[in-house]
Protein backbone atom coordinates (compact mmCIF):
# COMPACT_ATOMS: atom_id res chain seq x y z
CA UNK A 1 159.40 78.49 71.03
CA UNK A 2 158.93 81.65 73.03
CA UNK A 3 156.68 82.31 76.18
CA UNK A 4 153.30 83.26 75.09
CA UNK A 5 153.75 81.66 71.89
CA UNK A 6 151.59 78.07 71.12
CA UNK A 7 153.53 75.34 68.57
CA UNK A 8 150.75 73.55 66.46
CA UNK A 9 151.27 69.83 64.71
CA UNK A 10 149.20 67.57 63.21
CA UNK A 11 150.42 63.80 64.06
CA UNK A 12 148.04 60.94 61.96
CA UNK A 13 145.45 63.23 60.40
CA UNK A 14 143.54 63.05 63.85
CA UNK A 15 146.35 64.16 66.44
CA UNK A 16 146.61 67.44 67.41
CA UNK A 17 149.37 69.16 69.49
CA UNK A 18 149.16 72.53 71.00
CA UNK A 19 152.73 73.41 73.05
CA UNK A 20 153.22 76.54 74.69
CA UNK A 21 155.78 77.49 77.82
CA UNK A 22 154.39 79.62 81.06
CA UNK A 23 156.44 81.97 82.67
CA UNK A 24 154.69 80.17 86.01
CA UNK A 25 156.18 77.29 87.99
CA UNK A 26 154.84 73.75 87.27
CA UNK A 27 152.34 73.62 90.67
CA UNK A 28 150.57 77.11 89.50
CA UNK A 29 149.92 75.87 86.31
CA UNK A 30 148.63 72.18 87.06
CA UNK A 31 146.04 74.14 89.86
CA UNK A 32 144.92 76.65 86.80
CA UNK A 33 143.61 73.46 85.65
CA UNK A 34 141.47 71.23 88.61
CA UNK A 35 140.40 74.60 90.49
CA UNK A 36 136.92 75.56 89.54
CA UNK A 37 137.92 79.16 91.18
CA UNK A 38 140.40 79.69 88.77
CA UNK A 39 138.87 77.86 85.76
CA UNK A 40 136.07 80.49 86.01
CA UNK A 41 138.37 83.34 85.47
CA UNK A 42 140.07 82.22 82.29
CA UNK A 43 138.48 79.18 80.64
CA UNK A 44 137.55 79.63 77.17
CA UNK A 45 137.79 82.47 74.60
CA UNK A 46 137.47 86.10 74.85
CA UNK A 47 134.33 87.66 76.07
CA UNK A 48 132.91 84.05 77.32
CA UNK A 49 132.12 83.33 81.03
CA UNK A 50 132.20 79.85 82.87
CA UNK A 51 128.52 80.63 84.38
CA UNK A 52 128.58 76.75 85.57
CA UNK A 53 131.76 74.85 86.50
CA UNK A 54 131.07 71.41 88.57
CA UNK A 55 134.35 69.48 89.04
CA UNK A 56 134.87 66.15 90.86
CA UNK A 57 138.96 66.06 89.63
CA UNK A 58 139.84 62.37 90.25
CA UNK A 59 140.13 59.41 87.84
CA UNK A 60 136.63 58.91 86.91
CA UNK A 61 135.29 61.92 87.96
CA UNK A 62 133.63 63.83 86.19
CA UNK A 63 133.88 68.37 84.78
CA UNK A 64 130.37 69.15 83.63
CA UNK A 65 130.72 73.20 82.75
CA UNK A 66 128.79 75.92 80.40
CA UNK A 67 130.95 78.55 78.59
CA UNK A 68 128.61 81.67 78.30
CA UNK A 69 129.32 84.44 75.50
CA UNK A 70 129.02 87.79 77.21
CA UNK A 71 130.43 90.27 74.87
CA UNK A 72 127.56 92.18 72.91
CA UNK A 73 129.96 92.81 70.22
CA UNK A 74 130.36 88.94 69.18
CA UNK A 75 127.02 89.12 67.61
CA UNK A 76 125.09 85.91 67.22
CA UNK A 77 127.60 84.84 69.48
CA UNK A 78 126.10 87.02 72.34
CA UNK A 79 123.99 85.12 74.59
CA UNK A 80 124.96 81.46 73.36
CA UNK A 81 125.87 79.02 75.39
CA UNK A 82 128.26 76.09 75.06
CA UNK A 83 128.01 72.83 77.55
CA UNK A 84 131.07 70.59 78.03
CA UNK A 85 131.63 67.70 80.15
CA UNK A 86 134.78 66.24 80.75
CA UNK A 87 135.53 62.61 82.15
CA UNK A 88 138.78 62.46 83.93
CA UNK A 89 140.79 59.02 83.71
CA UNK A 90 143.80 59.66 84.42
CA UNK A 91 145.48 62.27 87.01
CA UNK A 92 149.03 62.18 87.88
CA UNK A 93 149.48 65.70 90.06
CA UNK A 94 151.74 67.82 88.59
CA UNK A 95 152.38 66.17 85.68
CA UNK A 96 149.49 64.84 83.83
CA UNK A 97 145.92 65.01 83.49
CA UNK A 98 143.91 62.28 80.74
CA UNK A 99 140.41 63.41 80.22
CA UNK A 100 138.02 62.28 77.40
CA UNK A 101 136.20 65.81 76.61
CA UNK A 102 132.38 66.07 75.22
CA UNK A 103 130.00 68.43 74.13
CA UNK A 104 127.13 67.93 76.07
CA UNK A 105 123.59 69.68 77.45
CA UNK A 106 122.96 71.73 80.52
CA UNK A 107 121.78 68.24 82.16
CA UNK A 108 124.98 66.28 81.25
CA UNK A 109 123.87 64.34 78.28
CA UNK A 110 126.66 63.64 75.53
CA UNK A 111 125.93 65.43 72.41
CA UNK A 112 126.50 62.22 70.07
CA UNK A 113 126.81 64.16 66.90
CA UNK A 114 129.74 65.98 68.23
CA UNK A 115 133.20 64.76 68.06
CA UNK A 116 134.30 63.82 71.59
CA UNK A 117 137.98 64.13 72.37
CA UNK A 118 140.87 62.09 74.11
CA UNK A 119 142.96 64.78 75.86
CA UNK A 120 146.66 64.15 77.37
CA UNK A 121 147.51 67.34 79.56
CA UNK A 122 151.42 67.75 80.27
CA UNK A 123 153.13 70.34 82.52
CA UNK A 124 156.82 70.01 82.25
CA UNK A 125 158.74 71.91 84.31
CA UNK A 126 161.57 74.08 82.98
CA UNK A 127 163.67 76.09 85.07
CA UNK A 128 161.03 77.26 86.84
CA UNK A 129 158.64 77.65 84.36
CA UNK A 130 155.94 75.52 82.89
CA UNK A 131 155.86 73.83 79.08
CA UNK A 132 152.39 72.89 78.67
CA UNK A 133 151.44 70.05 76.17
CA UNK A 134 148.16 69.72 74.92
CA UNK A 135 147.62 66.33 72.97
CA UNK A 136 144.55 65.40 71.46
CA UNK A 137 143.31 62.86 68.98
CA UNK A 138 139.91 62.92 67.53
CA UNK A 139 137.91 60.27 66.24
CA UNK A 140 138.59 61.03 62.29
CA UNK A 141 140.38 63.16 60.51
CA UNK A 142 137.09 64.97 59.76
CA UNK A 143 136.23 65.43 63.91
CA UNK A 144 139.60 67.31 63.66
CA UNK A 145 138.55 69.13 60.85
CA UNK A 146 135.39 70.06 62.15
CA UNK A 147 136.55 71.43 65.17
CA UNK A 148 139.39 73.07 63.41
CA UNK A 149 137.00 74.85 61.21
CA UNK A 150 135.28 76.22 64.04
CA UNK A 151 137.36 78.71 64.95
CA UNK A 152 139.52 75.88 68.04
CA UNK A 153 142.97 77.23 67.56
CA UNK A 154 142.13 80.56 67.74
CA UNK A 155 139.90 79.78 70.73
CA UNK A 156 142.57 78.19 72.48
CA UNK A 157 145.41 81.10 72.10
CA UNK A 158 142.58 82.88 73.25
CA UNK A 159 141.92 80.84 76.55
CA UNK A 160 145.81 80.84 76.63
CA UNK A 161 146.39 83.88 77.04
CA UNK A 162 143.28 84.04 79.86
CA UNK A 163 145.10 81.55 82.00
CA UNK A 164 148.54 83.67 81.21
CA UNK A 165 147.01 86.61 82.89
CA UNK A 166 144.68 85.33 85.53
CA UNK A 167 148.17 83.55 86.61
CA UNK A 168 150.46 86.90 86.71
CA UNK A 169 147.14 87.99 88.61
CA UNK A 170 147.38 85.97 91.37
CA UNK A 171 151.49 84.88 91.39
C-alpha cells in the first residue's frame, strides 16, 4: 500500500476495514482526531463544513457534531445537514481510540433507524509515519450495506485526503 492510498476488506459480512499510511508522525495524526480545531478543517467529504463540533475526548465522553454541505454544486446536497454523535469508550493516546458512532439530531438524540457503528481507531507508527486502521463492524450485513450504498467509501477517501492536507498545512 502506498501513501495516500486506502486498503478496503470486508471481514464477517459486517466488518469493515479501511487502512491507509500518513506521511505524518504518529502524535500529528492521533491529535487530527480529539482536536475539535482541527476536526473542523477536514472532517467529512468535500464541500461539507463541521458548523458544530462539541468534544469531551475521554472514555465515556461524548462527540456530538453536524457536517454541513456547503458546495452549491452538490445539488440537493447543498444546504443539508448531517448530525453525528460519537460515544468514546476506549482511548489509549497514541495508539487507539474505541468509539461507538450514531446518527443523531441537532439535540443529541440517537437516530434509531440508523445503523450505529463500533469503531476501533489505530495509528501505528512506521518510520516516522502513521498507518491508520479504521475497523468497524455494523450491526448486519445490511447496516454495512446501507451505509456502503450511500456513497461511505467514497466519503471517507474524501475526508482522507482533508486530514492529508490540513496536516501538510500545519506540519
Amino acid at each position: 500500500m502506498s501513501i495516500n492510498e486506502i486498503s478496503s476488506r470486508v471481514e464477517n459480512d459486517r466488518v469493515l476495514i479501511l487502512e491507509r499510511i500518513f506521511d505524518a508522525p504518529r502524535d500529528l495524526v492521533f491529535n487530527m482526531f480529539k482536536d475539535p480545531e482541527h476536526l473542523k478543517h477536514w472532517w467529512g467529504p468535500n464541500g461539507w463544513e463541521l458548523p458544530v463540533c462539541h468534544i469531551d475526548f475521554r472514555p465515556g465522553g461524548i462527540w456530538h457534531f453536524c457536517m454541513k454541505c456547503m458546495d452549491k454544486n452538490q445539488g440537493e446536497f447543498y444546504g443539508m445537514e448531517s448530525w453525528g454523535k460519537v460515544v468514546y469508550k476506549d482511548i489509549i493516546e497514541p495508539e487507539t481510540i474505541v468509539y461507538t458512532d450514531y446518527f443523531s439530531d441537532a439535540e443529541g438524540n440517537i437516530n434509531q433507524d440508523m445503523p450505529s457503528t463500533e469503531v476501533t481507531l489505530e495509528f501505528i507508527d512506521t518510520d516516522g509515519k502513521t498507518k491508520l486502521v479504521n475497523r468497524a463492524e455494523y450491526v448486519s450485513a445490511e447496516a454495512l450495506k446501507s451505509v456502503m450504498d450511500m456513497g461511505m467509501l467514497q466519503g471517507i477517501t474524501e475526508t482522507w485526503n482533508r486530514l492529508e492536507d490540513r496536516m501538510n498545512e500545519i506540519k
